[in-house]
C-alpha atoms as a PDB file:
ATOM      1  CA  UNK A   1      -6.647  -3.349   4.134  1.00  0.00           C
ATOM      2  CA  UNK A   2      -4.357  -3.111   1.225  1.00  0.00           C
ATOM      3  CA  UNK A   3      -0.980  -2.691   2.237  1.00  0.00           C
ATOM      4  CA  UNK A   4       2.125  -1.907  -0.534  1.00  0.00           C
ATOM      5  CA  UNK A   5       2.144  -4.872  -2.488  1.00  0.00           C
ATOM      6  CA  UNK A   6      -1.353  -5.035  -3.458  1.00  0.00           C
ATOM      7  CA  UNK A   7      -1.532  -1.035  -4.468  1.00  0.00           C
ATOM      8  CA  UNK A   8       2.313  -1.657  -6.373  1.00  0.00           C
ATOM      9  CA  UNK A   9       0.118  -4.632  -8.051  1.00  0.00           C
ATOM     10  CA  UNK A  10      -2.952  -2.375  -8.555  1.00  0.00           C
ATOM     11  CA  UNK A  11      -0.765  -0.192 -10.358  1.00  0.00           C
ATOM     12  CA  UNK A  12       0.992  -2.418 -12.255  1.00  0.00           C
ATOM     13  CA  UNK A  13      -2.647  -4.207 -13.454  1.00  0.00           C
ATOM     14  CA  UNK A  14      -4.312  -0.665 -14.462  1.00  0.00           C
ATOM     15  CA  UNK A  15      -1.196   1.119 -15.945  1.00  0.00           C
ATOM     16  CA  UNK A  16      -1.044  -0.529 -19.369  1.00  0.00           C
ATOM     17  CA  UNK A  17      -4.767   0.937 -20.082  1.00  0.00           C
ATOM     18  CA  UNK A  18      -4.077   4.222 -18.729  1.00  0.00           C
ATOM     19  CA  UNK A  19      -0.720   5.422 -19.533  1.00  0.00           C
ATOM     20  CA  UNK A  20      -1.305   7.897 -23.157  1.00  0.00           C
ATOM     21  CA  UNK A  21      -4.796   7.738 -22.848  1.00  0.00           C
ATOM     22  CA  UNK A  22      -6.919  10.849 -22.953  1.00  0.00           C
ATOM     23  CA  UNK A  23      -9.477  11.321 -20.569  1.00  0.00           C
ATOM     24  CA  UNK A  24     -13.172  12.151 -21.643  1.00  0.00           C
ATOM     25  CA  UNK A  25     -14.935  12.780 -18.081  1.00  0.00           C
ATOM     26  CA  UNK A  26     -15.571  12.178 -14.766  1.00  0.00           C
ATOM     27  CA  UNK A  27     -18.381  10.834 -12.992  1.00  0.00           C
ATOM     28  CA  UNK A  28     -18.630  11.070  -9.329  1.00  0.00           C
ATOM     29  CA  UNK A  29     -21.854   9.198  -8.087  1.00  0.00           C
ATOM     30  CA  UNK A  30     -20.726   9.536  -4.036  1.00  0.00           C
ATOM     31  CA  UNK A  31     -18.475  12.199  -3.363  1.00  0.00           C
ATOM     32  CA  UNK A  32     -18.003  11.360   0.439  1.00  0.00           C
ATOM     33  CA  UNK A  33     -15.137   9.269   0.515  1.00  0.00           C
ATOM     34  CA  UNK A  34     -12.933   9.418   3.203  1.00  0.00           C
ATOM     35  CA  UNK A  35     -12.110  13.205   2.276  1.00  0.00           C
ATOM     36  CA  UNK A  36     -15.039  14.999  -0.369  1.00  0.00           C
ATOM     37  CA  UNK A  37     -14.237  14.155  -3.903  1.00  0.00           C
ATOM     38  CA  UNK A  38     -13.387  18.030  -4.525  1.00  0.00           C
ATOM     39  CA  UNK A  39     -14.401  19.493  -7.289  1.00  0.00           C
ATOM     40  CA  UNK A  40     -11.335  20.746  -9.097  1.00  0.00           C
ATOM     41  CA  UNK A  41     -10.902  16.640  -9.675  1.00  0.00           C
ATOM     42  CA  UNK A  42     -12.536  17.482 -12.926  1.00  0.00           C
ATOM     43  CA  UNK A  43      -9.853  19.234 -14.483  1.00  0.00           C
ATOM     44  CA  UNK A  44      -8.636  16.224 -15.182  1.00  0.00           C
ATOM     45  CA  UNK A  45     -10.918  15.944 -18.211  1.00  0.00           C
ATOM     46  CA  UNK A  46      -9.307  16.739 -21.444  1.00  0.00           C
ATOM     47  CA  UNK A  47      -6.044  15.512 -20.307  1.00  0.00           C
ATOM     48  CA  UNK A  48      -3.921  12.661 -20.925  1.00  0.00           C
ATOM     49  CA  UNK A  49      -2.216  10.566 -18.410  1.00  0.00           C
ATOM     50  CA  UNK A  50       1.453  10.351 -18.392  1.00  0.00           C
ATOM     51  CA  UNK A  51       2.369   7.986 -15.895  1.00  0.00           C
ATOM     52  CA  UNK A  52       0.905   5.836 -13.108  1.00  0.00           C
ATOM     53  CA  UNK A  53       3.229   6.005 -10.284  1.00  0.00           C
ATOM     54  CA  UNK A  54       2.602   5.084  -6.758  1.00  0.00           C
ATOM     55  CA  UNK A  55       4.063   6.228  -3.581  1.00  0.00           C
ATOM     56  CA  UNK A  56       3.394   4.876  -0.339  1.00  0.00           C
ATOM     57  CA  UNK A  57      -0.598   3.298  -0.438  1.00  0.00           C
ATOM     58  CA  UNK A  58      -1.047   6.294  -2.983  1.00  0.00           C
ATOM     59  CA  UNK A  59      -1.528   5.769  -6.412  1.00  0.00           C
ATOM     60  CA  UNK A  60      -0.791   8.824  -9.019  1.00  0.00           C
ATOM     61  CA  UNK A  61      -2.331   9.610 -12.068  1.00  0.00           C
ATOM     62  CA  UNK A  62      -0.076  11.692 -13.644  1.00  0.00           C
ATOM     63  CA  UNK A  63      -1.827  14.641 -16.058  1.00  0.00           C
ATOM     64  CA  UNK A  64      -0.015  17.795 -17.763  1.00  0.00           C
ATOM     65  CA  UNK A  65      -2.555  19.804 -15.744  1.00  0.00           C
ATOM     66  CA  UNK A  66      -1.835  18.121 -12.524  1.00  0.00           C
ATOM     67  CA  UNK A  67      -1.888  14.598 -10.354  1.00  0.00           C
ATOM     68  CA  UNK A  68      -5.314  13.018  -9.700  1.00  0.00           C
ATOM     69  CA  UNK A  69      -3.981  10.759  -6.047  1.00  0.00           C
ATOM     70  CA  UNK A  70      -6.434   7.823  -5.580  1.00  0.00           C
ATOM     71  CA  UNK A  71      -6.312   5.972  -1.884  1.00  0.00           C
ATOM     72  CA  UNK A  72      -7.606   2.120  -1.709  1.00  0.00           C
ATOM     73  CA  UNK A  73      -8.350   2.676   1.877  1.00  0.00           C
ATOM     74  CA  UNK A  74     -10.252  -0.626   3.417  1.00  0.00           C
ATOM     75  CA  UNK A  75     -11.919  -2.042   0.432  1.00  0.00           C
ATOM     76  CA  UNK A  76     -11.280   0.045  -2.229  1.00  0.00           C
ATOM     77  CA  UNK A  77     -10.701  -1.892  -5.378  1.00  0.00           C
ATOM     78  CA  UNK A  78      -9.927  -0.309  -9.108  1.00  0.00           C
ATOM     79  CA  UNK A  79     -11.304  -1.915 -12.515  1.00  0.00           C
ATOM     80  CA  UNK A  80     -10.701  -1.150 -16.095  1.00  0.00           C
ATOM     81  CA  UNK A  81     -13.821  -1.818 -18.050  1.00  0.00           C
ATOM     82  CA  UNK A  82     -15.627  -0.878 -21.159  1.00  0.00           C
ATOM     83  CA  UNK A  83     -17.341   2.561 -20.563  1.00  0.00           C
ATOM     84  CA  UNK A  84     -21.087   0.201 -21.287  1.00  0.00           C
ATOM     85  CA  UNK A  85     -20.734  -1.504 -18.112  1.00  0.00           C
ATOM     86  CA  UNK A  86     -23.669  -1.119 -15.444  1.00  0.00           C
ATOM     87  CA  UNK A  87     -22.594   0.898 -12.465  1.00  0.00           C
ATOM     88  CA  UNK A  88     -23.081  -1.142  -9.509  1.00  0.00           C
ATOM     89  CA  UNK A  89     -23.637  -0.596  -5.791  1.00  0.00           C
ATOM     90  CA  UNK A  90     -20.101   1.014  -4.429  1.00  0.00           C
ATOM     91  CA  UNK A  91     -19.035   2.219  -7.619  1.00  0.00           C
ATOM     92  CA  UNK A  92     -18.543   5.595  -6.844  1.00  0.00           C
ATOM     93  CA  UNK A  93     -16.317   7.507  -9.633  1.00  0.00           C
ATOM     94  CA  UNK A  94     -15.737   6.410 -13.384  1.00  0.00           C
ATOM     95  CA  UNK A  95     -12.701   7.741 -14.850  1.00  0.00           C
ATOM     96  CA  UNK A  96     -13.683   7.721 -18.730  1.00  0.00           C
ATOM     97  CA  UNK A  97     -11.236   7.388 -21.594  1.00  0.00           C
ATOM     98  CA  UNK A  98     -11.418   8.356 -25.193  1.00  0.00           C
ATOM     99  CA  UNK A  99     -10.801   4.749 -26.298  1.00  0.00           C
ATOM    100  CA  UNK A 100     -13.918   3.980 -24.827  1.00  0.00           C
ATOM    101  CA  UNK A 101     -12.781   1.943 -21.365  1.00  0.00           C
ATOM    102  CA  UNK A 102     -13.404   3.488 -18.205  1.00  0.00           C
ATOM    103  CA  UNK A 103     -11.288   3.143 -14.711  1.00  0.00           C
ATOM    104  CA  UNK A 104     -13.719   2.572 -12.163  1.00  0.00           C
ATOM    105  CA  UNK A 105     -13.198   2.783  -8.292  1.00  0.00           C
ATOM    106  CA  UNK A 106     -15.822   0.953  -5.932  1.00  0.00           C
ATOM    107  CA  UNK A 107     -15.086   1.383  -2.398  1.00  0.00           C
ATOM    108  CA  UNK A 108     -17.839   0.073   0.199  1.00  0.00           C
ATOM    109  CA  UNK A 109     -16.217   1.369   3.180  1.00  0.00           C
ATOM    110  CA  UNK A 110     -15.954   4.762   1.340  1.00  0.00           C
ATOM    111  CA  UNK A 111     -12.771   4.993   3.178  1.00  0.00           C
ATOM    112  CA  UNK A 112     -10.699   5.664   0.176  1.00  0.00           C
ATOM    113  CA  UNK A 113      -9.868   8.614  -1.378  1.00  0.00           C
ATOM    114  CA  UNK A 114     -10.093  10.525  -5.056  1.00  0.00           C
ATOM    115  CA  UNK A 115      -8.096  13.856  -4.769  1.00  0.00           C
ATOM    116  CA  UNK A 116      -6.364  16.259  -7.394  1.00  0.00           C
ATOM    117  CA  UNK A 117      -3.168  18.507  -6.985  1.00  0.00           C
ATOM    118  CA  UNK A 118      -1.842  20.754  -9.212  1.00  0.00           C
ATOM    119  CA  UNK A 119       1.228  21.746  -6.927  1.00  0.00           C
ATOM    120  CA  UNK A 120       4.097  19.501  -7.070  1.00  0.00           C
ATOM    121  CA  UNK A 121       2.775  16.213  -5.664  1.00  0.00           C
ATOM    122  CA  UNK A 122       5.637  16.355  -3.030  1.00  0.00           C
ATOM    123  CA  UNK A 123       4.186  19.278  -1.533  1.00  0.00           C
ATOM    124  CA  UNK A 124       0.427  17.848  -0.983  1.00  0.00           C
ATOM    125  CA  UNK A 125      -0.051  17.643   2.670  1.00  0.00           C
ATOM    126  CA  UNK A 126      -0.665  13.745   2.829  1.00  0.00           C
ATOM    127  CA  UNK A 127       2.772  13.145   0.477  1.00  0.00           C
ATOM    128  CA  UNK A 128       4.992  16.032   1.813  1.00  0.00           C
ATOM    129  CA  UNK A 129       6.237  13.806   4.996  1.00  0.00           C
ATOM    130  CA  UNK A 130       6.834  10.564   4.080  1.00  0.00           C
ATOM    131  CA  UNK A 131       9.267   8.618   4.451  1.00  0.00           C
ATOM    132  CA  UNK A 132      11.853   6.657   1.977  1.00  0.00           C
ATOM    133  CA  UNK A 133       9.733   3.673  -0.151  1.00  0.00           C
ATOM    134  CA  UNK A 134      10.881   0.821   0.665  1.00  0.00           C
ATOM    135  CA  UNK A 135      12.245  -0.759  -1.937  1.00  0.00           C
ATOM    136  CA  UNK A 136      14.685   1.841  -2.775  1.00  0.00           C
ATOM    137  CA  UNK A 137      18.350   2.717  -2.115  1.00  0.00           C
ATOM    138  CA  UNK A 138      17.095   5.353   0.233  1.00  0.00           C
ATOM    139  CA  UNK A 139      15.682   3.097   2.648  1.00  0.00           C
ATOM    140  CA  UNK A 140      19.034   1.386   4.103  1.00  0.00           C
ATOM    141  CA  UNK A 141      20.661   0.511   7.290  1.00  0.00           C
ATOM    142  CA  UNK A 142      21.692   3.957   8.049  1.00  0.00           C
ATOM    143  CA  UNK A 143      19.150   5.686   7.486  1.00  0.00           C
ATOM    144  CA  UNK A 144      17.065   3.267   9.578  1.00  0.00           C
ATOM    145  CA  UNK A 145      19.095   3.349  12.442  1.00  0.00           C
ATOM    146  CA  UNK A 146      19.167   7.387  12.213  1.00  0.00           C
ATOM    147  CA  UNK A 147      15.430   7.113  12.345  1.00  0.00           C
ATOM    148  CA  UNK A 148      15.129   5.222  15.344  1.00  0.00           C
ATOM    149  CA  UNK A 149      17.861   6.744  17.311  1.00  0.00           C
ATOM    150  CA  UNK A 150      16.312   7.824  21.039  1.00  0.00           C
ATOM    151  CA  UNK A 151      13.294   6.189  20.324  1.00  0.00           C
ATOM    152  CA  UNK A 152      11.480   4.153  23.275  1.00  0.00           C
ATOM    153  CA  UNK A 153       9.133   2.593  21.120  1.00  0.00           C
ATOM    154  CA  UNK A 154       8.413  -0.630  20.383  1.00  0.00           C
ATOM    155  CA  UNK A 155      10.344  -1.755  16.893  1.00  0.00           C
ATOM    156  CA  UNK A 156       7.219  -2.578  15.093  1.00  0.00           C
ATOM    157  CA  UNK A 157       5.393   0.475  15.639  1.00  0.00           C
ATOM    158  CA  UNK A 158       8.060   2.427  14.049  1.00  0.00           C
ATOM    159  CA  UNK A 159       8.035   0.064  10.817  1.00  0.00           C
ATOM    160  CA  UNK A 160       4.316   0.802  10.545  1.00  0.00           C
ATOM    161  CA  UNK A 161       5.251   5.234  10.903  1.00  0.00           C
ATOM    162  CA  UNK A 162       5.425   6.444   7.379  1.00  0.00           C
ATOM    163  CA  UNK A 163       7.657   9.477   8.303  1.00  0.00           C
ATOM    164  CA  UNK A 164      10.461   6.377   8.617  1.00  0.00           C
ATOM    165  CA  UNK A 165       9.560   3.853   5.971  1.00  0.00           C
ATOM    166  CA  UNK A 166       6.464   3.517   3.996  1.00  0.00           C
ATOM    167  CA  UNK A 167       3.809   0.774   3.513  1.00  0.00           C
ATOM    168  CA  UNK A 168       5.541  -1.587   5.775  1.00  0.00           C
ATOM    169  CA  UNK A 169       1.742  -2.469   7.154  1.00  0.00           C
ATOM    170  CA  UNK A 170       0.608  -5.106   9.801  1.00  0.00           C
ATOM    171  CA  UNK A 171       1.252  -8.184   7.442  1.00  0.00           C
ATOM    172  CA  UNK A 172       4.753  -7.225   6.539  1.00  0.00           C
ATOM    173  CA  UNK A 173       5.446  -5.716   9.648  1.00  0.00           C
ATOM    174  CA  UNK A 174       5.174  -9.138  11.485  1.00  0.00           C
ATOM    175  CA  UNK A 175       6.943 -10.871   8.847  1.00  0.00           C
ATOM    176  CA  UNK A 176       9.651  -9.166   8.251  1.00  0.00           C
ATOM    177  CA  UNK A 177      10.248  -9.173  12.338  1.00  0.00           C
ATOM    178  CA  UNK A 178      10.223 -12.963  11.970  1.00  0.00           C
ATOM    179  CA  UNK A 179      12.279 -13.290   9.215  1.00  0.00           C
ATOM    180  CA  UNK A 180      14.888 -10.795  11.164  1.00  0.00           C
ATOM    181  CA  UNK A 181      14.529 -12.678  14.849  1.00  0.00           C
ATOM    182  CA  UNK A 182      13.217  -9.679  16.479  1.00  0.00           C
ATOM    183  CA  UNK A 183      10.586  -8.834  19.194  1.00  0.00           C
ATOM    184  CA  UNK A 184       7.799  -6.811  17.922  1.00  0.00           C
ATOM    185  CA  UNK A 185       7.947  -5.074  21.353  1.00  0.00           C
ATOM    186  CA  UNK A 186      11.602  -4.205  21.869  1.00  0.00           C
ATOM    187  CA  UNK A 187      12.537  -0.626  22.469  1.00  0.00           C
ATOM    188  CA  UNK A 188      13.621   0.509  18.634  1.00  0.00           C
ATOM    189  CA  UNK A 189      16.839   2.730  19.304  1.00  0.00           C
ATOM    190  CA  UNK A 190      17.946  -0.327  21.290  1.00  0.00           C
ATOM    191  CA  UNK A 191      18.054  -2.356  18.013  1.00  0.00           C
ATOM    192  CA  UNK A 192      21.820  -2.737  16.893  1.00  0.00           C
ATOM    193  CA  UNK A 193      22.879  -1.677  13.999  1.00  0.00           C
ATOM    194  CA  UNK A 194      23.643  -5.692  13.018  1.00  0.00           C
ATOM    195  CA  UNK A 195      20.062  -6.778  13.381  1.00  0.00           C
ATOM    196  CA  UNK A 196      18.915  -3.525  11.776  1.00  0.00           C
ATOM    197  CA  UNK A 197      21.118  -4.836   8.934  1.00  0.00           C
ATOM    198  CA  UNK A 198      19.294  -8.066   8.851  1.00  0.00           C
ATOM    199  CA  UNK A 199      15.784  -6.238   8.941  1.00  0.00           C
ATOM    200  CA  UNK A 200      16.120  -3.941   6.141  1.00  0.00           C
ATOM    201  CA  UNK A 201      17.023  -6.563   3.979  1.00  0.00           C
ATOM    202  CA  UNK A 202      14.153  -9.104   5.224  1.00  0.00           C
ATOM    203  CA  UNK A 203      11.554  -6.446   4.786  1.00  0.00           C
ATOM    204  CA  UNK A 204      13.098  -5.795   0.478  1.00  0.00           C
ATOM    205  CA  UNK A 205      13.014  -9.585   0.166  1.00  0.00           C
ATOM    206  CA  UNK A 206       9.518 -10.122   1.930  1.00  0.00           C
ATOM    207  CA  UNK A 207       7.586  -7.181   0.060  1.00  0.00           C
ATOM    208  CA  UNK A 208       9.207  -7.933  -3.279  1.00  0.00           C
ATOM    209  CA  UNK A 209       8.113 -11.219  -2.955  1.00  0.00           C
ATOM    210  CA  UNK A 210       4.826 -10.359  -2.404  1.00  0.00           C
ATOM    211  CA  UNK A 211       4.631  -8.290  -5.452  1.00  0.00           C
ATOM    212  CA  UNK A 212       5.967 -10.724  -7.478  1.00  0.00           C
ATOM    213  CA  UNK A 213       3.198 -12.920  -6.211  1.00  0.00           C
ATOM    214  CA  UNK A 214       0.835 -10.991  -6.883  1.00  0.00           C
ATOM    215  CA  UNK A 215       1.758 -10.821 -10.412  1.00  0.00           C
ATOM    216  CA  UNK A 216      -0.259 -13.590 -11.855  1.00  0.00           C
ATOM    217  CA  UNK A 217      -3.307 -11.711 -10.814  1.00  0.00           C
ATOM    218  CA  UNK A 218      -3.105  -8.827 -13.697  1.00  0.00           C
ATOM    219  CA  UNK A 219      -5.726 -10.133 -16.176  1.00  0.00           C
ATOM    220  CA  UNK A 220      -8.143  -9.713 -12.870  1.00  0.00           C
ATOM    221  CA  UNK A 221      -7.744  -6.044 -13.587  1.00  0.00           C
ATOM    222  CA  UNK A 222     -10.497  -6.316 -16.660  1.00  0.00           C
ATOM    223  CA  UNK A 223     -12.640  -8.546 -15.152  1.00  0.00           C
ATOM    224  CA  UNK A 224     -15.407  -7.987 -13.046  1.00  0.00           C
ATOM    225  CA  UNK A 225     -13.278  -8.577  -9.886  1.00  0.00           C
ATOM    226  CA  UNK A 226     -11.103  -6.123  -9.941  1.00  0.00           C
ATOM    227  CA  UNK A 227      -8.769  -7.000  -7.296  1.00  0.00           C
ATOM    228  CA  UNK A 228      -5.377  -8.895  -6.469  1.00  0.00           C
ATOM    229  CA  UNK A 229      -6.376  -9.683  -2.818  1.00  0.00           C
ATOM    230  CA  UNK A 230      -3.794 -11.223  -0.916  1.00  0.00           C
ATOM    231  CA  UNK A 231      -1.682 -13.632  -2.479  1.00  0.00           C
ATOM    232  CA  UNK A 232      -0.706 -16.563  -1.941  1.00  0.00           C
ATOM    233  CA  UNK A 233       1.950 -16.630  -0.065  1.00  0.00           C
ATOM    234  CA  UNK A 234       2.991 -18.729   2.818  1.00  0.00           C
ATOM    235  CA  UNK A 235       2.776 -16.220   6.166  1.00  0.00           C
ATOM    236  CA  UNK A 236       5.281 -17.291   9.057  1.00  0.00           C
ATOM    237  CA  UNK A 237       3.284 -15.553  11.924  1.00  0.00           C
ATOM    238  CA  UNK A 238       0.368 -13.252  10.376  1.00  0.00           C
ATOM    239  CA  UNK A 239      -2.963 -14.684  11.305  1.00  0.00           C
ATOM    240  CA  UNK A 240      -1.237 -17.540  12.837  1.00  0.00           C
ATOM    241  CA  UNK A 241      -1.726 -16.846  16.504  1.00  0.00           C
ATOM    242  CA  UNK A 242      -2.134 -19.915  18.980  1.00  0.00           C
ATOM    243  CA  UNK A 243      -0.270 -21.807  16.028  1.00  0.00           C
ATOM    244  CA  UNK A 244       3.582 -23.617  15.832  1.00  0.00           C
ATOM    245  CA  UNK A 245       5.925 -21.590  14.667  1.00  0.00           C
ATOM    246  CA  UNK A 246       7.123 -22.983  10.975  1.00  0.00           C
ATOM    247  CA  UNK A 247      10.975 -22.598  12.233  1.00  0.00           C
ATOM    248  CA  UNK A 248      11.108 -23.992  15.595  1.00  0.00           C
ATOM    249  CA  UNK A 249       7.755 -25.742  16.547  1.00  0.00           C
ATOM    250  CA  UNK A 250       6.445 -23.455  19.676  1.00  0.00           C
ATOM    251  CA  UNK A 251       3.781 -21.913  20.167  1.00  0.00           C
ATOM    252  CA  UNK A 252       2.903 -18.705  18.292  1.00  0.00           C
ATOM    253  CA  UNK A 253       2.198 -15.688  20.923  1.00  0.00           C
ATOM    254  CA  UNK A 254      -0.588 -12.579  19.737  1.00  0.00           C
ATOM    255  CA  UNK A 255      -1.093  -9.818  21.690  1.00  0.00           C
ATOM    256  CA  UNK A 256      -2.302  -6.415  20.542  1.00  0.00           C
ATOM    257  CA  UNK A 257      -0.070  -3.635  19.548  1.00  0.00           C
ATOM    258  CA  UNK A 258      -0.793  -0.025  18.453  1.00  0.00           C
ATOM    259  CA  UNK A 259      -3.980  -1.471  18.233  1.00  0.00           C
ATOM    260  CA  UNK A 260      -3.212  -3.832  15.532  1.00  0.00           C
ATOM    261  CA  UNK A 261      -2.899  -7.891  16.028  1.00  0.00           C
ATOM    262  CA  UNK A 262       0.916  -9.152  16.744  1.00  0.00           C
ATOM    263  CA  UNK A 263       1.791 -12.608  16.191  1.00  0.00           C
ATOM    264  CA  UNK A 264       5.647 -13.563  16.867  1.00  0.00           C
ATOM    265  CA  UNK A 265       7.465 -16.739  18.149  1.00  0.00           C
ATOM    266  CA  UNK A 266       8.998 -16.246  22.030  1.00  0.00           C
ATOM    267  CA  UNK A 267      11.655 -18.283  21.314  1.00  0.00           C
ATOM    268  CA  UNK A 268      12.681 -17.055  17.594  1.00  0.00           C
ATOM    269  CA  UNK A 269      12.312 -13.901  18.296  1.00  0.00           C
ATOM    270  CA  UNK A 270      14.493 -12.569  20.900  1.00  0.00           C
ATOM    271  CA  UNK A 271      14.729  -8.748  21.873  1.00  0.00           C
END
């Protein structure tokens, strides 16, 4: 699943095509996405884009008219092509310029999402409660402990809330516990504030890393790929269960948590 730094690259790879361009239509060929392509996303015909912004997994299409908020979800991926292009299986909605390209989003899962707001976008339901981004000056030590104060749960369960940081997903979640020494499972208002310290800063470093990464993938945006997948990137403990640790040589540990896989080092990691 996409987590923050391949939407942030997503963004960065379609932007450049989008940004001043006027829209021409919309084709929806499967509404049923994760929620049902509503109708009023057509309004965004006629109007031209602003900005491209993201926030959290979303990605905004800004509009005088309103904000058109696309979701990756699972498998989504989003290409800029030239409006002649077949369709092909999965490509569910074209986004069609006047300058004769066309954003396209193919989505097998259909777990993504293609949604319009004209309200404020801070007030749609699935934006209103989130949390501080990540790489911001509003996501700090302070605010992180404030967050977790009282709370029983384990640490990385409350990286992966959104109503206390967003995007930190599974990948980044595990890393940036690595990279900070600390348990996956320990009880996260019983996290000092030192280690918190230590934390926020591994999980700016980690996920701007990533990004940058990720960067040499942008030409991939007009091709028939269409996505940055994950990059390259040497992972400490993701997807390295049963493995040595790269630090200290033991064994890696993975058990299951919130449902997701957690891989961590016993002996680096200390609650």
């Amino acid at each position: 699943m996409p987590e923050l730094p391949e939407v942030e690259v997503t963004r960065l790879g379609v932007a450049p095509y989008l940004v001043d361009q006027t829209v021409s239509n919309l084709i929806v060929r499967n509404p049923s996405l994760r929620w049902p392509v509503p109708e009023t996303a057509r309004n965004i015909i006629g109007q031209t884009i602003r900005a491209v912004r993201r926030r959290a997994k979303y990605l905004l299409l800004d509009t005088d008219a309103g904000t058109c908020i696309v979701h990756l979800g699972m498998s989504g991926s989003l290409r800029i092509l030239p409006r002649s292009t077949p369709a092909e299986k999965h490509d569910h909605i074209d986004l069609e310029l006047e300058n004769g390209r066309v954003l396209r989003f193919n989505d097998p899962r259909r777990f993504g999402a293609w949604l319009w707001c004209e309200l404020p976008e801070t007030a749609h339901p699935l934006l209103a409660k989130l949390g501080p981004e990540p790489l911001t000056d509003a996501f700090n030590v302070e605010q992180l402990q404030a967050a977790l104060k009282g709370k029983k749960k384990a640490i990385k369960l409350c990286l992966m809330d959104n109503a206390i940081v967003v995007g930190v997903g599974n990948i980044y979640a595990n890393e940036a516990l690595f990279a900070a020494g600390i348990h996956p499972q320990a009880e996260a208002g019983k996290v000092d504030k030192e280690r918190l310290t230590v934390l926020v800063a591994e999980i700016k470093l980690i996920l701007a890393q990533a990004i940058k990464q990720g960067g040499t993938t942008l030409k991939d945006f007009t091709n028939a790929e269409g996505k940055p997948g994950y990059f390259a990137q040497k992972l400490h403990v993701y997807g390295r269960g049963g493995e040595t640790c790269t630090q200290c040589g033991h064994m890696l540990s993975e058990i299951r948590l919130g449902q997701r896989t957690t891989v961590f080092c016993s002996l680096c990691q200390t609650r």
